[in-house]
C-alpha atoms as a PDB file:
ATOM      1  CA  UNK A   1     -63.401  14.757  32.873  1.00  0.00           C
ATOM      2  CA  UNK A   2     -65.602  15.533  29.858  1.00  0.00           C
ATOM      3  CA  UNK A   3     -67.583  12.195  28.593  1.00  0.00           C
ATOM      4  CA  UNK A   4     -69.405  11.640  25.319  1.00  0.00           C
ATOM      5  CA  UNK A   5     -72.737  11.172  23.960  1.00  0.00           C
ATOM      6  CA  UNK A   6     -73.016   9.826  20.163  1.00  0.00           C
ATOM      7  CA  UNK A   7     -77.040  10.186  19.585  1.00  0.00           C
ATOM      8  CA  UNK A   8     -77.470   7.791  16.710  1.00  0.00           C
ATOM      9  CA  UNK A   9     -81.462   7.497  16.964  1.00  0.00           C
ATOM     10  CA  UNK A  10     -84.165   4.845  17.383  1.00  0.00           C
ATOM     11  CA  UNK A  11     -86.280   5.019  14.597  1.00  0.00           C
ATOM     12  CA  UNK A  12     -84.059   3.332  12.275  1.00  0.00           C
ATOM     13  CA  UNK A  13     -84.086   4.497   8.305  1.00  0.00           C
ATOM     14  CA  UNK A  14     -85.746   4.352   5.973  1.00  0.00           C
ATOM     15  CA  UNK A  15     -83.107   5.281   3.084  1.00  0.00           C
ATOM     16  CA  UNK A  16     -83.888   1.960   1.202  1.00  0.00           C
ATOM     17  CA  UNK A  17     -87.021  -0.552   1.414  1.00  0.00           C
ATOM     18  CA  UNK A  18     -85.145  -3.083   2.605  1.00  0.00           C
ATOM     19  CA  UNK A  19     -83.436  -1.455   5.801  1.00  0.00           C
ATOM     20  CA  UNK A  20     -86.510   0.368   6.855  1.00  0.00           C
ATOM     21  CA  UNK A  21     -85.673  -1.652  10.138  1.00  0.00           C
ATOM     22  CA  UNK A  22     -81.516  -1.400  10.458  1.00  0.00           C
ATOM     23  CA  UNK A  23     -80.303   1.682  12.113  1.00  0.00           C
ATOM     24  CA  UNK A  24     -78.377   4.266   9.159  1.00  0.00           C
ATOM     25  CA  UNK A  25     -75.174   4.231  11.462  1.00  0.00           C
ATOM     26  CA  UNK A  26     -75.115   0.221  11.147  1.00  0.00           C
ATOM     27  CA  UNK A  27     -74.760   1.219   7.421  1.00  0.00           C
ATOM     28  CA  UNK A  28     -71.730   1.539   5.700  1.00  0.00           C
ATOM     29  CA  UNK A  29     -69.451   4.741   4.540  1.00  0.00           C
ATOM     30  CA  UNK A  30     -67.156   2.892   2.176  1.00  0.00           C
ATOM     31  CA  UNK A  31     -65.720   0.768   3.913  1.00  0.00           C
ATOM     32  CA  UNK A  32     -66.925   0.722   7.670  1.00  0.00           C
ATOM     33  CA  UNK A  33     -69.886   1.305   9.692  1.00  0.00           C
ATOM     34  CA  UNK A  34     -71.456   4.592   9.771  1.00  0.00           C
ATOM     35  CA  UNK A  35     -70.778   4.579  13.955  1.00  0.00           C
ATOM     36  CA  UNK A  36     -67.315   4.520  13.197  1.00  0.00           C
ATOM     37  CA  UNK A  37     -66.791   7.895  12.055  1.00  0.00           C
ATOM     38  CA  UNK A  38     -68.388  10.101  15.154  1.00  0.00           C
ATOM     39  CA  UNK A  39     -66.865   7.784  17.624  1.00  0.00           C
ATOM     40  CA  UNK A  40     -63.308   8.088  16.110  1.00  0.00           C
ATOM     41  CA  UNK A  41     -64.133  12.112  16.727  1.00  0.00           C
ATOM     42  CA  UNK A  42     -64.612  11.805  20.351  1.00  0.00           C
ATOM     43  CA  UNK A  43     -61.716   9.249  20.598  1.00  0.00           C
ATOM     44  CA  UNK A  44     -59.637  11.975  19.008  1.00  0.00           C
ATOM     45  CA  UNK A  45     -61.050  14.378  21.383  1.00  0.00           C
ATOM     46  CA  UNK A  46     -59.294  12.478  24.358  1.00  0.00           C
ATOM     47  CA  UNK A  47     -62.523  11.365  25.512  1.00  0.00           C
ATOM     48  CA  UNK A  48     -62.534   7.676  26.690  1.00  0.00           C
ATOM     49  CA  UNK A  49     -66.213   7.070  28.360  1.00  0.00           C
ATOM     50  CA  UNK A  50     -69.137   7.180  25.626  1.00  0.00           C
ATOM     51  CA  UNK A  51     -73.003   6.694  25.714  1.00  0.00           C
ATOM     52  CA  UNK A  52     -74.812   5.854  22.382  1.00  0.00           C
ATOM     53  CA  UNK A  53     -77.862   6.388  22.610  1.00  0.00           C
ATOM     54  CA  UNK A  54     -80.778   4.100  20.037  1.00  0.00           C
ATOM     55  CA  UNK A  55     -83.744   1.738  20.226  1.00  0.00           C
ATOM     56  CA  UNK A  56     -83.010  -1.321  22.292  1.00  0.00           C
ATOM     57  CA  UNK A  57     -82.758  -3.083  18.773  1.00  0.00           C
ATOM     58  CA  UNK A  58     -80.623  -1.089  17.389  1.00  0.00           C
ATOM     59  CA  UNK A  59     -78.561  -1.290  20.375  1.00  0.00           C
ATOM     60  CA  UNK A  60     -78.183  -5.106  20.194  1.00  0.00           C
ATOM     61  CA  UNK A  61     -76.318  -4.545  17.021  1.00  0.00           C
ATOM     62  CA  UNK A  62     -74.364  -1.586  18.243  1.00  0.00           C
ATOM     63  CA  UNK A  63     -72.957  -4.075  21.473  1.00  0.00           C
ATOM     64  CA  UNK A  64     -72.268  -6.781  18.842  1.00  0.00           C
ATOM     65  CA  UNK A  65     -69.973  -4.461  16.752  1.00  0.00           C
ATOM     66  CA  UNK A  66     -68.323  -2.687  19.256  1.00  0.00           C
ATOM     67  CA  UNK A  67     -68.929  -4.395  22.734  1.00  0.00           C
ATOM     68  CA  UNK A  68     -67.583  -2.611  26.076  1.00  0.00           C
ATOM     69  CA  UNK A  69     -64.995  -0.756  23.851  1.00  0.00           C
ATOM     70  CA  UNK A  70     -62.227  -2.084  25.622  1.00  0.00           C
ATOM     71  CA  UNK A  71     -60.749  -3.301  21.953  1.00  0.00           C
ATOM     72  CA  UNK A  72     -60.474   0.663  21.285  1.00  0.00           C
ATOM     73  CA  UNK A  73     -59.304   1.762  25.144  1.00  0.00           C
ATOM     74  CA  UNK A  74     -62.629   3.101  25.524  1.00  0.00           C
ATOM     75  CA  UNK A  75     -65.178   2.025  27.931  1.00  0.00           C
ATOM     76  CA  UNK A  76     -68.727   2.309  26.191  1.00  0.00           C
ATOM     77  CA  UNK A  77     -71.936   2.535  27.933  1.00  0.00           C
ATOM     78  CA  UNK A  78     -75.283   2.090  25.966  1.00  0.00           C
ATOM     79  CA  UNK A  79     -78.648   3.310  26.771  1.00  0.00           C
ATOM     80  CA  UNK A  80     -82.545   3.094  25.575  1.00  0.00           C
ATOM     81  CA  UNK A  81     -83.943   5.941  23.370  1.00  0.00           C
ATOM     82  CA  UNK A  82     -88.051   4.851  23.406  1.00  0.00           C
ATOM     83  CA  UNK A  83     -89.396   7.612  21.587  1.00  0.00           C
ATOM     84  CA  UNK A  84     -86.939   9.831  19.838  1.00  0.00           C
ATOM     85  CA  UNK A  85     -88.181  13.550  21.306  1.00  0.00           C
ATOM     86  CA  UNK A  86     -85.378  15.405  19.818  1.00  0.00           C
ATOM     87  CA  UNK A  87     -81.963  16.023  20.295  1.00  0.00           C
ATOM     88  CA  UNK A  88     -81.567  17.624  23.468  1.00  0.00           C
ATOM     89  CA  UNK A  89     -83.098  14.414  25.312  1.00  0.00           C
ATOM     90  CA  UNK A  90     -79.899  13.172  24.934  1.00  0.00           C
ATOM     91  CA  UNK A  91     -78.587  14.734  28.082  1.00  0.00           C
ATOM     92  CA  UNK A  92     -81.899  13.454  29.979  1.00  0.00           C
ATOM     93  CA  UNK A  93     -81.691  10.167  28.757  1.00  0.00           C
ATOM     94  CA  UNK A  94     -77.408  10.108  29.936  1.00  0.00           C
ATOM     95  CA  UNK A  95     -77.737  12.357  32.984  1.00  0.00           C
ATOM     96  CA  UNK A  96     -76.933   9.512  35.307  1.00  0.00           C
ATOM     97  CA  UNK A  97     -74.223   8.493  33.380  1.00  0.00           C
ATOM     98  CA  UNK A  98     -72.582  12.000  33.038  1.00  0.00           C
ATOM     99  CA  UNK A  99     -72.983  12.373  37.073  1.00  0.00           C
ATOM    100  CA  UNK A 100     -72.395  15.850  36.637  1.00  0.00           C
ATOM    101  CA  UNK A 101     -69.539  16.037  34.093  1.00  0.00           C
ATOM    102  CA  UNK A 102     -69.132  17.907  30.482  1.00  0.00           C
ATOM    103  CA  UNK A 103     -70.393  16.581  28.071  1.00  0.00           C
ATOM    104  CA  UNK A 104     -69.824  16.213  24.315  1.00  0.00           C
ATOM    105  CA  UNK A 105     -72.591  14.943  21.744  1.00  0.00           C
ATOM    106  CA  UNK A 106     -72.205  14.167  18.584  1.00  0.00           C
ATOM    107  CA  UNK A 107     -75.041  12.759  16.184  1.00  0.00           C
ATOM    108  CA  UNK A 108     -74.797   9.480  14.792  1.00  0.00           C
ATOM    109  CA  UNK A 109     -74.774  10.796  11.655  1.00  0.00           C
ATOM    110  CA  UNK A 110     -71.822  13.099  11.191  1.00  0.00           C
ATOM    111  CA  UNK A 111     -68.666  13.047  10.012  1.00  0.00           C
ATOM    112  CA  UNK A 112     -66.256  15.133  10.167  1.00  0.00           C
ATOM    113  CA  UNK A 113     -62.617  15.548   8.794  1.00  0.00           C
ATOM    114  CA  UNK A 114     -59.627  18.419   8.039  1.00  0.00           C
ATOM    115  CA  UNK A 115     -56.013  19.731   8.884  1.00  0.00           C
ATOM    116  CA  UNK A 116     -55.491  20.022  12.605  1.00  0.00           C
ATOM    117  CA  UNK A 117     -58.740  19.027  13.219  1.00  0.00           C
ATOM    118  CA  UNK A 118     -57.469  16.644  16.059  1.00  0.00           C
ATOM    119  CA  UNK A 119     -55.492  19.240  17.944  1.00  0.00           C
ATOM    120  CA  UNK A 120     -59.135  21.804  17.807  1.00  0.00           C
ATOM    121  CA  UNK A 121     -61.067  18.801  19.115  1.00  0.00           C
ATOM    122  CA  UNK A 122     -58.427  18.493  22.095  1.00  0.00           C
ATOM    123  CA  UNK A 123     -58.671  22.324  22.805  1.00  0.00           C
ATOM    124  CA  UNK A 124     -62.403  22.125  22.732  1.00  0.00           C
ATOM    125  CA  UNK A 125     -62.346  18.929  25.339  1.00  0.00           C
ATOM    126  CA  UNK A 126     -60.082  20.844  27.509  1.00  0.00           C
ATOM    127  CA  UNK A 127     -61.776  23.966  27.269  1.00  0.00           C
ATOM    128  CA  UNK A 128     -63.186  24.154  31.363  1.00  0.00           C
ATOM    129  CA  UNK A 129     -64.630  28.472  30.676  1.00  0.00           C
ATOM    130  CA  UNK A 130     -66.657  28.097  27.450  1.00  0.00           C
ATOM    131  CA  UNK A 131     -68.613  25.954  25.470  1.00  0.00           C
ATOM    132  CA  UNK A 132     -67.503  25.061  21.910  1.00  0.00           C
ATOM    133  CA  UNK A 133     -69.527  24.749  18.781  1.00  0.00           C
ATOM    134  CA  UNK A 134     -68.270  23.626  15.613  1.00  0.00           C
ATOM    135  CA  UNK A 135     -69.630  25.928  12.366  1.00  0.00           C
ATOM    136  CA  UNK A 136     -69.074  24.585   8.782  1.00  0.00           C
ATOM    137  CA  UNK A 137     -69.541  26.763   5.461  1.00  0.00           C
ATOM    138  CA  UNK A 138     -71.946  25.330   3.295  1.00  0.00           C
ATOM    139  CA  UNK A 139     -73.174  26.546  -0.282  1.00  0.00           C
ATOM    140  CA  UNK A 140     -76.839  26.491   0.833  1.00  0.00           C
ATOM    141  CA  UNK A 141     -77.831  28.095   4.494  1.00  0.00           C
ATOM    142  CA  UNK A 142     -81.473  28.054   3.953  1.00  0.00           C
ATOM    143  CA  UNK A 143     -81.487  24.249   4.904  1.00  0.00           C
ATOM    144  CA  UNK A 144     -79.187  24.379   7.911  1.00  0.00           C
ATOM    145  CA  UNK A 145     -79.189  25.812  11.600  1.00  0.00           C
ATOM    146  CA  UNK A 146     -77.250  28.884  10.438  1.00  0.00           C
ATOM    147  CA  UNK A 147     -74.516  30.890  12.961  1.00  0.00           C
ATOM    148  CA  UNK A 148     -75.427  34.507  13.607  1.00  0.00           C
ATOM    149  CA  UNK A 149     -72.755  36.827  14.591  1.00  0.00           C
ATOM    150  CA  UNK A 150     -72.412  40.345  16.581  1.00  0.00           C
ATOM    151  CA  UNK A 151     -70.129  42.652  15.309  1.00  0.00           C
ATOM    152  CA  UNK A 152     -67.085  41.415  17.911  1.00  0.00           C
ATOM    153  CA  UNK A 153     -67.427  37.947  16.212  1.00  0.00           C
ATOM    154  CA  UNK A 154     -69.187  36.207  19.124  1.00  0.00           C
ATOM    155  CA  UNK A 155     -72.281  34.165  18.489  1.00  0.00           C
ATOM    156  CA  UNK A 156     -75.408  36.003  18.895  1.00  0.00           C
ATOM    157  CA  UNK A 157     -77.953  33.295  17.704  1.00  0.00           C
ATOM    158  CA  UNK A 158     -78.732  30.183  15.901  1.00  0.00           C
ATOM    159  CA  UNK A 159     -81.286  30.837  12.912  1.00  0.00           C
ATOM    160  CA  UNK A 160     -82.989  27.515  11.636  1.00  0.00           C
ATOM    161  CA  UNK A 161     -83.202  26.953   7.938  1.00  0.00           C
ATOM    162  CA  UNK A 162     -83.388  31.257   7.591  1.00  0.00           C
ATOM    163  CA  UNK A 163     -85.133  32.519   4.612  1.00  0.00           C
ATOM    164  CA  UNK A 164     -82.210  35.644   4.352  1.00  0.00           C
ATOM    165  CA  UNK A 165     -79.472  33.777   6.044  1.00  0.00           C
ATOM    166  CA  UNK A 166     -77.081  35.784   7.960  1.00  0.00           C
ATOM    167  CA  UNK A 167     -74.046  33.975   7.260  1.00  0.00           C
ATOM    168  CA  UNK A 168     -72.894  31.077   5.592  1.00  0.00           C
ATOM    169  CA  UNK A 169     -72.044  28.854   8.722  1.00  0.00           C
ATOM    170  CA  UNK A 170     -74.154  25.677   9.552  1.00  0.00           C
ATOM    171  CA  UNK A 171     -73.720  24.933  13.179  1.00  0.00           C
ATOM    172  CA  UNK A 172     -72.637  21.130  12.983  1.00  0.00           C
ATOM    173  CA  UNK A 173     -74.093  18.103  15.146  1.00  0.00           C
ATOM    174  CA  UNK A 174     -70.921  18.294  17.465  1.00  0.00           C
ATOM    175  CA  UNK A 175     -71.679  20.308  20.823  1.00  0.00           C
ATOM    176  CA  UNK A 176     -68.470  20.883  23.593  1.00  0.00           C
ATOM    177  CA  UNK A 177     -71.378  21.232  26.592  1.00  0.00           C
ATOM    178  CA  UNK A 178     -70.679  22.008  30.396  1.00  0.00           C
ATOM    179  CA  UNK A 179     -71.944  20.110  33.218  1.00  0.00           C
ATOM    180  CA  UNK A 180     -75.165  22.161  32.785  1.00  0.00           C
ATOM    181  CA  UNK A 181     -76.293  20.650  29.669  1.00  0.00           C
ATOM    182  CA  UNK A 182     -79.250  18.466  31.572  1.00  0.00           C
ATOM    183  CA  UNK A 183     -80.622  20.921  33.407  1.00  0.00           C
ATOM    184  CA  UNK A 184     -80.818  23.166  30.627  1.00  0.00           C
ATOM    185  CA  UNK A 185     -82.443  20.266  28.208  1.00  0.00           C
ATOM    186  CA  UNK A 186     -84.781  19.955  30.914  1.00  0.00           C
ATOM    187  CA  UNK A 187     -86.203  23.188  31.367  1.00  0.00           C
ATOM    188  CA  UNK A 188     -86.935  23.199  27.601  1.00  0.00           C
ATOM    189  CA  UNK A 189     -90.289  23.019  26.072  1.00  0.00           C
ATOM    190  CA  UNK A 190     -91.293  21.116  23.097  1.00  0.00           C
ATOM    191  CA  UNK A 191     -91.034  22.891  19.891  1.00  0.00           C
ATOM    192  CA  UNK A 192     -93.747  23.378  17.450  1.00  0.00           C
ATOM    193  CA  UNK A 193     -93.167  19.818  15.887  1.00  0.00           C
ATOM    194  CA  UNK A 194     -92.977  18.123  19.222  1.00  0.00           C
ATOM    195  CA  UNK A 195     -89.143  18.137  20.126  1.00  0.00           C
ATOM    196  CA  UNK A 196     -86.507  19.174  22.286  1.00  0.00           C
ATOM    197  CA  UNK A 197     -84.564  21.108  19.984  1.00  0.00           C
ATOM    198  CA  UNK A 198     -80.942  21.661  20.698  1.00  0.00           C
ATOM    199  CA  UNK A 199     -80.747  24.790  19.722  1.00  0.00           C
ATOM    200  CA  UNK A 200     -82.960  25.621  23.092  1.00  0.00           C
ATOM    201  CA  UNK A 201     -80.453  24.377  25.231  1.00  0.00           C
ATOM    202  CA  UNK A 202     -77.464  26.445  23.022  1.00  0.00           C
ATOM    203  CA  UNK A 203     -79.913  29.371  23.647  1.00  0.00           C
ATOM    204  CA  UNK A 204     -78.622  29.441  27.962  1.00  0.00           C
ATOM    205  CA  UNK A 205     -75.406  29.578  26.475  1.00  0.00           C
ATOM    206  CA  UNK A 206     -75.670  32.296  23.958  1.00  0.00           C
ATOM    207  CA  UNK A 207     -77.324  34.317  26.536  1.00  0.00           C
ATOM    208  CA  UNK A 208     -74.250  33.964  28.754  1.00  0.00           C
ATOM    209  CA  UNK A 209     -72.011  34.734  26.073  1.00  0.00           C
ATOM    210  CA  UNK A 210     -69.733  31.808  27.042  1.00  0.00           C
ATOM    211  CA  UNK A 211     -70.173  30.455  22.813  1.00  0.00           C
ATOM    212  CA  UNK A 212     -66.625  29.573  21.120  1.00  0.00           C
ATOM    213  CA  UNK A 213     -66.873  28.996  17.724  1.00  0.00           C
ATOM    214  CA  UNK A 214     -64.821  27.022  15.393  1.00  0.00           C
ATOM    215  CA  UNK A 215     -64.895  27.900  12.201  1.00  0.00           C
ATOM    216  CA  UNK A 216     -64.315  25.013   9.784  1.00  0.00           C
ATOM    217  CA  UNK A 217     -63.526  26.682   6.892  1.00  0.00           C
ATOM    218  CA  UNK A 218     -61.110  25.758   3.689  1.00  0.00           C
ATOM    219  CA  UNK A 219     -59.759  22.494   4.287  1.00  0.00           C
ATOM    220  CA  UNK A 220     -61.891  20.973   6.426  1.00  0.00           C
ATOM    221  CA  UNK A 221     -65.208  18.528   5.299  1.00  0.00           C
ATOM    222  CA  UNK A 222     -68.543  17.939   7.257  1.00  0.00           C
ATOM    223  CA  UNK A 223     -71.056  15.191   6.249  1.00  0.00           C
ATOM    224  CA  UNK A 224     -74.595  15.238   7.311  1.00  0.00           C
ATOM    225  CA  UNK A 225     -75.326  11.888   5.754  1.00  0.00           C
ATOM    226  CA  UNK A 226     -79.267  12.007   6.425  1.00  0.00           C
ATOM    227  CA  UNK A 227     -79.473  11.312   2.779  1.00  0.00           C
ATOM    228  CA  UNK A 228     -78.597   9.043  -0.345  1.00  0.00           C
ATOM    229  CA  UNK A 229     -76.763  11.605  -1.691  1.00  0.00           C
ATOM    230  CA  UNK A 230     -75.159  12.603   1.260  1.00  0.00           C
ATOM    231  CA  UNK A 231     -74.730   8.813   2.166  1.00  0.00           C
ATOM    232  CA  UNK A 232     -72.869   8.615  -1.485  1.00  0.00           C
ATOM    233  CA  UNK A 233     -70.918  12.115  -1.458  1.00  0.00           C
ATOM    234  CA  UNK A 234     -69.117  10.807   2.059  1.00  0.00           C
ATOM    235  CA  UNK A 235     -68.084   7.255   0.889  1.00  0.00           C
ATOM    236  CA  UNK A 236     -66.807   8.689  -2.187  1.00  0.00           C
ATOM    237  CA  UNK A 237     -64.488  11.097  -0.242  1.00  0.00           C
ATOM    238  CA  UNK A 238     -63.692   8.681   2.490  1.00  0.00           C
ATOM    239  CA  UNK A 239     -62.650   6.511  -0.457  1.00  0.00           C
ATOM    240  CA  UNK A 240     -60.594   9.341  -2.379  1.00  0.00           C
ATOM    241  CA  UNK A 241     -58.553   9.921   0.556  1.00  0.00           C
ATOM    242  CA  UNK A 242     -57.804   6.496   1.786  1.00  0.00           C
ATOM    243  CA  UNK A 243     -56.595   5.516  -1.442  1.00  0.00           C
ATOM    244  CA  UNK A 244     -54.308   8.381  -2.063  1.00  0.00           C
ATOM    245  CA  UNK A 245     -52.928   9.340   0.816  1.00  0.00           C
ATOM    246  CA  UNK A 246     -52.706   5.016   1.931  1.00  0.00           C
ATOM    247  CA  UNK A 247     -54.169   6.458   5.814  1.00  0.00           C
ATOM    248  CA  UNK A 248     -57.189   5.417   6.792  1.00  0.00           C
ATOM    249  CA  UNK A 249     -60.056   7.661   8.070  1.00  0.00           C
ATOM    250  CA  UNK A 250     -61.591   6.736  11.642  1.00  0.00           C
ATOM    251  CA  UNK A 251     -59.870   3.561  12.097  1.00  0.00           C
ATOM    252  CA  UNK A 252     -60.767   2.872  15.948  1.00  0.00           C
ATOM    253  CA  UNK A 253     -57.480   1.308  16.675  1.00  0.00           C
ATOM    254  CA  UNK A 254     -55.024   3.403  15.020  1.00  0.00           C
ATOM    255  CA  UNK A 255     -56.250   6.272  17.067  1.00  0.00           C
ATOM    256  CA  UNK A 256     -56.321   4.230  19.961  1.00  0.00           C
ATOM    257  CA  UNK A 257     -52.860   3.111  19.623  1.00  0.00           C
ATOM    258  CA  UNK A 258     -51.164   6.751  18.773  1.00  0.00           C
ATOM    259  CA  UNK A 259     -53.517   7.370  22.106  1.00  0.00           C
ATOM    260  CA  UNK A 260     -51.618   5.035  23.846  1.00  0.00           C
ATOM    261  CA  UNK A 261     -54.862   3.643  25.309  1.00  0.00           C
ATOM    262  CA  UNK A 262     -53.750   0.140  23.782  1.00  0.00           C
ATOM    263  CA  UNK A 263     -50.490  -1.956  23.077  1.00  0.00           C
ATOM    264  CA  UNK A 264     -49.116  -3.314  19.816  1.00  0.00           C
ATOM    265  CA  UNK A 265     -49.425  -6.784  21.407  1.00  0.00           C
ATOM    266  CA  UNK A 266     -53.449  -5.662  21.454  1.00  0.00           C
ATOM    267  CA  UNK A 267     -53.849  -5.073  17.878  1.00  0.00           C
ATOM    268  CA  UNK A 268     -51.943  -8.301  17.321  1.00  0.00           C
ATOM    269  CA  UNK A 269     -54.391 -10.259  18.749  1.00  0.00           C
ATOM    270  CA  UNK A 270     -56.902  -8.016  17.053  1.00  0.00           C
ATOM    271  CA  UNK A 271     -55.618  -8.725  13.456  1.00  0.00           C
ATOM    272  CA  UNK A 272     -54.713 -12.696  13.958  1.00  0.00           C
ATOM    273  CA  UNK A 273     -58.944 -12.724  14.623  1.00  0.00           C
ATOM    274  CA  UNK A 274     -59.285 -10.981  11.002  1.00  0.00           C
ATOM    275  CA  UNK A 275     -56.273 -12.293   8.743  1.00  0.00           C
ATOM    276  CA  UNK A 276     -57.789 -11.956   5.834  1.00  0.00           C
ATOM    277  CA  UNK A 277     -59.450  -7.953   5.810  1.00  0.00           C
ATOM    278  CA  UNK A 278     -58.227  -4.783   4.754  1.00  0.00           C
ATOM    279  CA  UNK A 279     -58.986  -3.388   7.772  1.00  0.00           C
ATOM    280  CA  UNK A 280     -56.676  -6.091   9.527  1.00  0.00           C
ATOM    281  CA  UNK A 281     -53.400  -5.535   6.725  1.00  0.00           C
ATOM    282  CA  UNK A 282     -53.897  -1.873   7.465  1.00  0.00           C
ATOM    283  CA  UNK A 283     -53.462  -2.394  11.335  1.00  0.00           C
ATOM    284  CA  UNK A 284     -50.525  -5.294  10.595  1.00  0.00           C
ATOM    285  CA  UNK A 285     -48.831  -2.212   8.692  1.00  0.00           C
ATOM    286  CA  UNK A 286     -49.164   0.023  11.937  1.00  0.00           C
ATOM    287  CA  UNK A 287     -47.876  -3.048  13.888  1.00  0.00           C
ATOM    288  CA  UNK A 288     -45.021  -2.996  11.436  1.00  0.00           C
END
């Protein structure tokens, strides 16, 4: 059974003065925590057992929001980052926890959203033969980890911000890993700036030529909200959406109850705690 890994980092951010201490994913995309959004893409995966991964403070907060996860069907498990060292520590730092399961990480960071993109998520948990990578067109390749293909299609390599890029697909920070994944981040040396780059570990992989790619194309939206612009471009959209199509994107619950991982009698006691939110008349109308 494949379990997850949300990496939403120690160092905190530094987006505004005033939060240089408070974690980014503690911050809010419209109108819910940042966390929100790459856990409800794991939950829509099918995946039920999840390790974030921050800075004991930050994780104090991240306990207090969310607890054990039980509230969601989930069962959440939260572990120490001391010195962030790049994202392929991630399956270091959780190889205890995975005990020799898939994996799938996602950074705290991303969001993603699109037509069937629940029912690709599901194939990609599922998928036992391959690993699966997720590959977003964007309108500017030099800043991204850009997809390079051979001629069959497969992936042939991961170019990092390329000065000629060879496509236009950014590979996204959502990684379908086999049991593998720690031994592989393990044998990796530090990069030039001191990290264990991911793209090391996708290297074993690539050599094997076990790579599926998704290709998110027309339809579909990815958010890397390291930015204030990015921050702003994502709560507008979430926002757009919500309000006209009346659904709500990455609401913890909902997913969990179409999931079946919890009753209507559960999100009754959820929204008699919170009478008086949004978030608790959107559930009531689910209930209803």
């Amino acid at each position: 059974m494949r379990k997850g890994i949300i990496l939403a980092g120690g160092n905190g951010t530094r987006l505004y003065p005033t939060t240089a201490s408070i974690s980014k994913q503690l911050l809010p995309i419209y109108d819910k925590p940042m966390i929100y959004y790459p856990l409800s893409t794991l939950m829509l995966s099918g995946i039920r057992e999840i390790a974030i991964i921050s800075s004991n403070e930050q994780l104090l907060l991240f306990k207090k929001l969310l607890g054990d996860g039980s509230n969601f069907g989930i069962k959440l498990e939260y572990f120490n980052q001391e010195r962030p060292e790049g994202l392929a520590q991630a399956f270091i730092i959780t190889e205890d926890f995975l005990n020799g399961d898939p994996s799938a990480l996602i950074l705290g960071d991303n969001i993603f959203f699109g037509n069937d993109l629940t029912s690709k998520l599901k194939n990609a948990n599922l998928n036992k033969d391959r690993i699966t990578l997720f590959c977003s067109q964007v309108p500017d390749p030099k800043r991204f980890g850009i997809a390079k293909f051979s001629k069959s299609g497969s992936l042939s390599a991961i170019i990092e911000k390329p000065r000629i890029p060879p496509s236009n697909y950014a590979v996204t920070g959502l990684y379908f890993l086999d049991s593998r994944a720690p031994d592989f981040a393990k044998k990796v040396k530090p990069s030039k700036r001191g990290e264990l780059e991911i793209t090391s570990v996708l290297e074993f992989y690539i050599k094997e030529n076990i790579v599926e790619t998704i290709l998110m194309k027309r339809g579909y939206a990815w958010f890397d909200t390291g930015t204030n612009d990015s921050l702003l471009r994502a709560s507008n959209f979430v926002q757009t959406i919500q309000s006209q199509q009346g659904l709500m994107i990455a609401c913890l619950e909902e997913i969990a109850l179409y999931n079946e991982w919890v009753s209507v009698n559960d999100l009754e006691k959820i929204t008699n705690e919170n009478t008086k939110s949004d978030y608790a008349m959107y559930l009531r109308k689910l209930i209803n």
